[in-house]
C-alpha atoms as a PDB file:
ATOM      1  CA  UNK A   1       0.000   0.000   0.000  1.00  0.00           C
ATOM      2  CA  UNK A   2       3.178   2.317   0.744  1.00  0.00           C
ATOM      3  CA  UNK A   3       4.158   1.984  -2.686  1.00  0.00           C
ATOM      4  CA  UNK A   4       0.762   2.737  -4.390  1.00  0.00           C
ATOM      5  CA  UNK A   5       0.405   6.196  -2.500  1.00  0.00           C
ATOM      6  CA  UNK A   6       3.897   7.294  -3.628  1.00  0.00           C
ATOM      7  CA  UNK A   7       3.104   6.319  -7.465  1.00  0.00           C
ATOM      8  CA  UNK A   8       0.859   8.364  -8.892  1.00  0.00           C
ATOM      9  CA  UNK A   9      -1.583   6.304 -10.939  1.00  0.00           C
ATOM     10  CA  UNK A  10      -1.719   3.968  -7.783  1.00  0.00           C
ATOM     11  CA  UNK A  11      -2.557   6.977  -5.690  1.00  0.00           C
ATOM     12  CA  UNK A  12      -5.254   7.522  -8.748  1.00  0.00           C
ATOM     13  CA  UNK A  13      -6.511   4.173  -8.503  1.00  0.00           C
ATOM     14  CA  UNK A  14      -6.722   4.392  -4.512  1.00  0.00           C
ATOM     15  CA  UNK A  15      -8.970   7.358  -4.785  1.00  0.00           C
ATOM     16  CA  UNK A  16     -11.245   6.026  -7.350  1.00  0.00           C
ATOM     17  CA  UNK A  17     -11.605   2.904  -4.994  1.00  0.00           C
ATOM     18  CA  UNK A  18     -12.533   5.005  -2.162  1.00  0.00           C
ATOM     19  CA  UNK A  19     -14.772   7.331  -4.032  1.00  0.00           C
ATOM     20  CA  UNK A  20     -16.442   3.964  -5.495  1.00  0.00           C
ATOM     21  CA  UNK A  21     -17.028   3.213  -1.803  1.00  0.00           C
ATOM     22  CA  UNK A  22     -18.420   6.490  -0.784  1.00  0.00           C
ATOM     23  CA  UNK A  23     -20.891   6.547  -3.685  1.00  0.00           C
ATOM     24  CA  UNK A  24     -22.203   3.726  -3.014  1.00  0.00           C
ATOM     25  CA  UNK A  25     -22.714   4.938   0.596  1.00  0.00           C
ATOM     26  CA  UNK A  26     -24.428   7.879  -0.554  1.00  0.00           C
ATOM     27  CA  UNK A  27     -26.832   5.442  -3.057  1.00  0.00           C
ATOM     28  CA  UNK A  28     -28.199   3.614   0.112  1.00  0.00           C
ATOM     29  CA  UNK A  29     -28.604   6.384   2.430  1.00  0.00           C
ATOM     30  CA  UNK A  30     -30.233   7.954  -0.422  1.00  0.00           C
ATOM     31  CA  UNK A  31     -32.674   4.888  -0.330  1.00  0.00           C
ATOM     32  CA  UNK A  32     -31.845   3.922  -3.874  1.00  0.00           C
ATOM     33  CA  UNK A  33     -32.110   0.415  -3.132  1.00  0.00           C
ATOM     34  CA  UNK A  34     -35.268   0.245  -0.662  1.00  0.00           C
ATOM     35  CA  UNK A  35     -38.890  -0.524  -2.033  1.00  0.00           C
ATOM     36  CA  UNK A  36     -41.290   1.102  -3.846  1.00  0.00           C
ATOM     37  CA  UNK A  37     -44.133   2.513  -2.072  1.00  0.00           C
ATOM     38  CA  UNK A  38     -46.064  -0.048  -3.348  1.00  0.00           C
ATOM     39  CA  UNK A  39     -44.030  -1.959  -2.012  1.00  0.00           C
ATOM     40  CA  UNK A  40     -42.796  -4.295  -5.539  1.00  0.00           C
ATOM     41  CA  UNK A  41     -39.103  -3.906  -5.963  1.00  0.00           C
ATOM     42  CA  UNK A  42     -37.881  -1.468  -8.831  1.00  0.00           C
ATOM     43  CA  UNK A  43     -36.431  -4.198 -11.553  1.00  0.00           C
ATOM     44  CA  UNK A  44     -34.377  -3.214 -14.438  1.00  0.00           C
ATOM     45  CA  UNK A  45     -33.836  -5.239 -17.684  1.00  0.00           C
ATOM     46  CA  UNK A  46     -36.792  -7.078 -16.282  1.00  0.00           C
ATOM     47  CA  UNK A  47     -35.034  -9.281 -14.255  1.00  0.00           C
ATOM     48  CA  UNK A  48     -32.669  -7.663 -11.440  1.00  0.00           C
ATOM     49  CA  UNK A  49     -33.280  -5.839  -8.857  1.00  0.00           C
ATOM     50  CA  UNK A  50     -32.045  -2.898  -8.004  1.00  0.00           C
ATOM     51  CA  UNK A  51     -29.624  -3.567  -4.891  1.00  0.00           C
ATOM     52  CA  UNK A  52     -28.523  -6.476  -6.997  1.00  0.00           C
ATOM     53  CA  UNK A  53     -27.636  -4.308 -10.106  1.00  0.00           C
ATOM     54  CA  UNK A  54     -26.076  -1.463  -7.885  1.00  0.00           C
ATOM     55  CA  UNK A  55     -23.522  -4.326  -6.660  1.00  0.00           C
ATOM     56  CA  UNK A  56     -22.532  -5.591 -10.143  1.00  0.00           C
ATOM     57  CA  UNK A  57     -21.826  -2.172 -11.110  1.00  0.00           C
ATOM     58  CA  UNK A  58     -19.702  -1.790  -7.838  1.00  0.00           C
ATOM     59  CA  UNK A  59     -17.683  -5.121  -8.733  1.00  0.00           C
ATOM     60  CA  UNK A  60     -17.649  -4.575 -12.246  1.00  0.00           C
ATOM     61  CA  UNK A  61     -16.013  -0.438 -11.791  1.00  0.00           C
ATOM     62  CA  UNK A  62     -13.475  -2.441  -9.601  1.00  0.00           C
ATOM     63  CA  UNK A  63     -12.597  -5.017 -11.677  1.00  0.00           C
ATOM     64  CA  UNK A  64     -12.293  -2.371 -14.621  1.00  0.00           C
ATOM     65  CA  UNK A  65     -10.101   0.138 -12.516  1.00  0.00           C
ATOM     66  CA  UNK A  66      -7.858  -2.702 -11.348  1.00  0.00           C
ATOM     67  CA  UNK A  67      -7.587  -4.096 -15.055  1.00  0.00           C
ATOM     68  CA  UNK A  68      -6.383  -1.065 -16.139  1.00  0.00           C
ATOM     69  CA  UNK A  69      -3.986  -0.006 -13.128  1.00  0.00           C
ATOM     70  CA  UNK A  70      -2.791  -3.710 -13.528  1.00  0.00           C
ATOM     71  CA  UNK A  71      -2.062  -3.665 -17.406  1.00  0.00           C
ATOM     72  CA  UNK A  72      -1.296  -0.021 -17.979  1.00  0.00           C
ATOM     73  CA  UNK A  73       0.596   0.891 -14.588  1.00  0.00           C
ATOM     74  CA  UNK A  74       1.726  -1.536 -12.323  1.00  0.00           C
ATOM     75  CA  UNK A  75       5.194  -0.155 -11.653  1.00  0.00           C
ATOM     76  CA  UNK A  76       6.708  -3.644 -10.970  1.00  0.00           C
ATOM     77  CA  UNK A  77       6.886  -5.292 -14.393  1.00  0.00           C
END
């Protein structure tokens, strides 16, 4: 972890991590992923949910953002 702060696409990579994090923090405070008030869940592509599509986009941003910091600027190759 030392060594990704002091390079600065790791230090990149770090922050979009924790800004991943705190969005998705802010998306179930907000309620995003509670109810309707009718009380059916909200479904998109007419089969997932919406807490369940919230996580794959949170896994698949951090599989993208570590593909690329992996391929592109891992400082150890």
């Amino acid at each position: 972890m030392k060594e990704m702060m002091r390079h600065g696409p790791g230090r990149i990579y770090l922050i979009a991590l924790l800004l991943s994090i705190v969005g998705f923090i802010v998306l179930l405070a907000l309620g995003v992923t509670e109810l309707s008030e009718s009380g059916e869940p909200v479904i998109i592509f007419g089969w997932m949910t919406m807490p369940l599509f919230i996580g794959v986009l949170f896994v698949v941003f951090w599989l993208v953002t570590y593909l690329i910091y992996f391929f592109f600027f891992w400082p150890y190759r």
